[in-house]
C-alpha atoms as a PDB file:
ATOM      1  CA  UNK A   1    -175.284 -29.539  17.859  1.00  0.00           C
ATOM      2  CA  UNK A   2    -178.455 -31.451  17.619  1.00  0.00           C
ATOM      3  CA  UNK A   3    -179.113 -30.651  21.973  1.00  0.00           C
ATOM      4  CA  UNK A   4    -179.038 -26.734  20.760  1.00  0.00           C
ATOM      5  CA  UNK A   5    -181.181 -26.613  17.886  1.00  0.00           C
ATOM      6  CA  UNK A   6    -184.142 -27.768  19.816  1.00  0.00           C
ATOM      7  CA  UNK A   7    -184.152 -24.304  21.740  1.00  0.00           C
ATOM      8  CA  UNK A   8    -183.262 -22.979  18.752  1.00  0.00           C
ATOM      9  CA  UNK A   9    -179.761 -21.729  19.752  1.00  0.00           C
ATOM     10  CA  UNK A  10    -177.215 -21.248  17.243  1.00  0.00           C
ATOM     11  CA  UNK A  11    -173.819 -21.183  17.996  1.00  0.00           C
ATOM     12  CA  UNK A  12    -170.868 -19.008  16.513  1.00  0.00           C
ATOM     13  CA  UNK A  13    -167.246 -19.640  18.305  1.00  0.00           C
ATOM     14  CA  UNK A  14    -164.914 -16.274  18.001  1.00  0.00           C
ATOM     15  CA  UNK A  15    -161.323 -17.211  18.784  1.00  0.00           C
ATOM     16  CA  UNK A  16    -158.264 -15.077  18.876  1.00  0.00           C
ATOM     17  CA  UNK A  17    -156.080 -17.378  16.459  1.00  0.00           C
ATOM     18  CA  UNK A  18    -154.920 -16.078  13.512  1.00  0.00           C
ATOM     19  CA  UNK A  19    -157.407 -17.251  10.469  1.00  0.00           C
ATOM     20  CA  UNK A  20    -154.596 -19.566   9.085  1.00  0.00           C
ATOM     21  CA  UNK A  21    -154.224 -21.191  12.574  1.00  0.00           C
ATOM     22  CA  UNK A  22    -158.487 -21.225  12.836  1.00  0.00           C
ATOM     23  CA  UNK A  23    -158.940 -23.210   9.630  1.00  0.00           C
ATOM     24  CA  UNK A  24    -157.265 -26.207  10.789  1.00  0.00           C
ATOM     25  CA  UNK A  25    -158.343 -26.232  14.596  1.00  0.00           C
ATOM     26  CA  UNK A  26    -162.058 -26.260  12.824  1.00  0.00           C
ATOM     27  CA  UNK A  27    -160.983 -28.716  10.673  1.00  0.00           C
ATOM     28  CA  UNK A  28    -159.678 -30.977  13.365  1.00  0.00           C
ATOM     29  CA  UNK A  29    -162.057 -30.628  15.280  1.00  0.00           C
ATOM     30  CA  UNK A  30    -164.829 -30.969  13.062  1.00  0.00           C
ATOM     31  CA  UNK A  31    -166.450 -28.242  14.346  1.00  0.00           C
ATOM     32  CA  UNK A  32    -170.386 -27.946  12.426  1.00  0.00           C
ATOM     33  CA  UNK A  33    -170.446 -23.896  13.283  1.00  0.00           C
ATOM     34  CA  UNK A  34    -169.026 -20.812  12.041  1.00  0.00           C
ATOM     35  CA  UNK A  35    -166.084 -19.982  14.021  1.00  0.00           C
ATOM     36  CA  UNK A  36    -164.870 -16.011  13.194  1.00  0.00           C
ATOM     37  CA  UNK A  37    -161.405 -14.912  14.035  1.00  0.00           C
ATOM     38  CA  UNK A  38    -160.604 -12.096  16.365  1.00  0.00           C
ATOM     39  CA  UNK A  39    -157.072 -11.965  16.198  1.00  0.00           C
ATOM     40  CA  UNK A  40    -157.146  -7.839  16.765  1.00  0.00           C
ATOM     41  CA  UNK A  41    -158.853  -8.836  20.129  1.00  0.00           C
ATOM     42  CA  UNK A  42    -161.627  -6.292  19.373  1.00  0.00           C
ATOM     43  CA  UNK A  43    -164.334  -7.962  20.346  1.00  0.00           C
ATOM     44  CA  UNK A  44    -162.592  -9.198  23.539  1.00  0.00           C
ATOM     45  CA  UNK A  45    -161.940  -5.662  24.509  1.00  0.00           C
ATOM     46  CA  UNK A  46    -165.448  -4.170  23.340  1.00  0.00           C
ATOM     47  CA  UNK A  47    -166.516  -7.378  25.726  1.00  0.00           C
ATOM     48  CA  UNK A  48    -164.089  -6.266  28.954  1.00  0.00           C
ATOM     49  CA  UNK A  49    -162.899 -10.289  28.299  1.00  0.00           C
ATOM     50  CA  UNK A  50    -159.823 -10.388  30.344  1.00  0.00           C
ATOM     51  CA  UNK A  51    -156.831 -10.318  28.092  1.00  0.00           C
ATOM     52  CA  UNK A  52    -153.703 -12.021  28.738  1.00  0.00           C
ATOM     53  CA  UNK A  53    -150.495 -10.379  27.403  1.00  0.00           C
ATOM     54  CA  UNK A  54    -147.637 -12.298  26.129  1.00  0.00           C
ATOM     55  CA  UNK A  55    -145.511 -11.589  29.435  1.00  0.00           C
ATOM     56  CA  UNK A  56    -148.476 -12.447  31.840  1.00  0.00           C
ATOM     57  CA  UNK A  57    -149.798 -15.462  33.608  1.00  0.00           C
ATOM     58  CA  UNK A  58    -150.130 -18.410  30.982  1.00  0.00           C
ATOM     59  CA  UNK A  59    -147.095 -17.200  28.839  1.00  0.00           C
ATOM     60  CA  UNK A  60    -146.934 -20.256  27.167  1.00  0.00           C
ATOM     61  CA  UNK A  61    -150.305 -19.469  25.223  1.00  0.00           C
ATOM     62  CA  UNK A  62    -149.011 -16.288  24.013  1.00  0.00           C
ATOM     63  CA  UNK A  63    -151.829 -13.162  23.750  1.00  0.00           C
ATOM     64  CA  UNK A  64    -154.944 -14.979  24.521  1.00  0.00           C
ATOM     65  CA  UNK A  65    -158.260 -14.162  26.325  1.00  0.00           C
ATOM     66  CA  UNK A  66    -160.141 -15.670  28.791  1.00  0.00           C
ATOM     67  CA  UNK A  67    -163.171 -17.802  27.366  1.00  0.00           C
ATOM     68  CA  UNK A  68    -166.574 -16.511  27.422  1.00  0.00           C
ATOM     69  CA  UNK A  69    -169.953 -17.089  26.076  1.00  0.00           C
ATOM     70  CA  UNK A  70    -173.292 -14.907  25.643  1.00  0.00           C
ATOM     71  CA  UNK A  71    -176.744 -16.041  24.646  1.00  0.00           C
ATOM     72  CA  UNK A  72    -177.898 -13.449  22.551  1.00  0.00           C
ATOM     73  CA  UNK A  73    -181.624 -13.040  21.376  1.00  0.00           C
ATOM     74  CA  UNK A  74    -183.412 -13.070  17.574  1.00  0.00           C
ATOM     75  CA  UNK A  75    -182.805  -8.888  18.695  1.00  0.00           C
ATOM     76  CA  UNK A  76    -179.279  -8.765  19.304  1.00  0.00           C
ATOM     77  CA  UNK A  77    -179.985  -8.312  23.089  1.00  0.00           C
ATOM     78  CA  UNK A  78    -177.536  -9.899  25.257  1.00  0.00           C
ATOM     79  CA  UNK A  79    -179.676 -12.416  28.092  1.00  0.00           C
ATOM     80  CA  UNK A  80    -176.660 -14.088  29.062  1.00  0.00           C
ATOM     81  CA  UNK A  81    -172.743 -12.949  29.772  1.00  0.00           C
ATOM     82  CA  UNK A  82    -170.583 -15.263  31.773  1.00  0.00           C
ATOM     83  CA  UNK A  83    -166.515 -14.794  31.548  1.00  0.00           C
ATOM     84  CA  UNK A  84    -164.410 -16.972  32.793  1.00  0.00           C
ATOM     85  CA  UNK A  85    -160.826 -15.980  34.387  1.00  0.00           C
ATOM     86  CA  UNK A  86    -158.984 -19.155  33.752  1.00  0.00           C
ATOM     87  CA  UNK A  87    -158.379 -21.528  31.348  1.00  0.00           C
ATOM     88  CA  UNK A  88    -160.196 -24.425  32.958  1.00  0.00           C
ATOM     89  CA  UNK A  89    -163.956 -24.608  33.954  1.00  0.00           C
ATOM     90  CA  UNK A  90    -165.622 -24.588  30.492  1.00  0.00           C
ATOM     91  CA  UNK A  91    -169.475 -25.080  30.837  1.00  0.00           C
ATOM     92  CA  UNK A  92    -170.395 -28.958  29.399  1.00  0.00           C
ATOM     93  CA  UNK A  93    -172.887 -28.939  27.036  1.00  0.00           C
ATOM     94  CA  UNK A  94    -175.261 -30.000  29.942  1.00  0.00           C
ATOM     95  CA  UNK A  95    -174.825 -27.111  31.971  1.00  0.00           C
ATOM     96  CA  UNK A  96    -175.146 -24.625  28.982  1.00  0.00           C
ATOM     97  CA  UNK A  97    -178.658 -26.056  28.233  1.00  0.00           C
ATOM     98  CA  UNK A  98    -179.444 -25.534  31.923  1.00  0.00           C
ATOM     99  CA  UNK A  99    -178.614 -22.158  31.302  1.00  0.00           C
ATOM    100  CA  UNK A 100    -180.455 -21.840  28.063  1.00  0.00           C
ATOM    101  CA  UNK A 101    -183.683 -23.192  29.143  1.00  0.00           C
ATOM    102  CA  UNK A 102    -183.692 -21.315  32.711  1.00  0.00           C
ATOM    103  CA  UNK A 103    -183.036 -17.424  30.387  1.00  0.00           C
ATOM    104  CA  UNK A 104    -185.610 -18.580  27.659  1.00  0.00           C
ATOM    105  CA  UNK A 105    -188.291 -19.394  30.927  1.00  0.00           C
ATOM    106  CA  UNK A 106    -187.263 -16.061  31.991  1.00  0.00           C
ATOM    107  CA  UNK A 107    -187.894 -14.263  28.478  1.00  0.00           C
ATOM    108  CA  UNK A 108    -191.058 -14.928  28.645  1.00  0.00           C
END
């Protein structure tokens, strides 16, 4: 967390698990941030996050979405959208700081 607070990011993870489900994978994990639950997939939707249904590619996951992640300004202003339409290729840390520092240059 420490490599995002110097830009002064703060991060909030939204996952579709159930809350019960949510309170241990942040436990587990250790995870330092608030993670909020959106198990009625309305933010994924309001988001046009691909959904995947139980039936559909990835079965084994259940109803799931995509990942994705927005910077979002002191404003509420969206600078940033990326979605992702596969379970693999998660941004390292790295490359989300490249991305942070090149849309803060940009703000300005």
């Amino acid at each position: 967390m420490d490599r995002f607070e110097r830009f002064n990011v703060h991060i909030t993870g939204i996952s579709t698990d159930d809350i019960s489900d949510l309170k241990d994978v942040v436990k587990e994990n250790e995870l330092s941030y608030p993670v909020l639950s959106d198990s009625d997939f309305e933010v994924s939707e309001a988001y046009d996050v691909p959904i995947h249904q139980d039936d559909e590619l990835y079965e084994d996951h259940g109803k799931h979405n995509d990942p994705a992640y927005f910077l979002v300004n002191e404003k509420g202003q969206i600078m940033h959208l990326h979605k992702l339409t596969g379970p693999m290729g998660r941004p390292s840390a790295e490359e989300l700081i490249k991305t942070i520092k090149y849309v803060q240059k940009q703000a300005k």
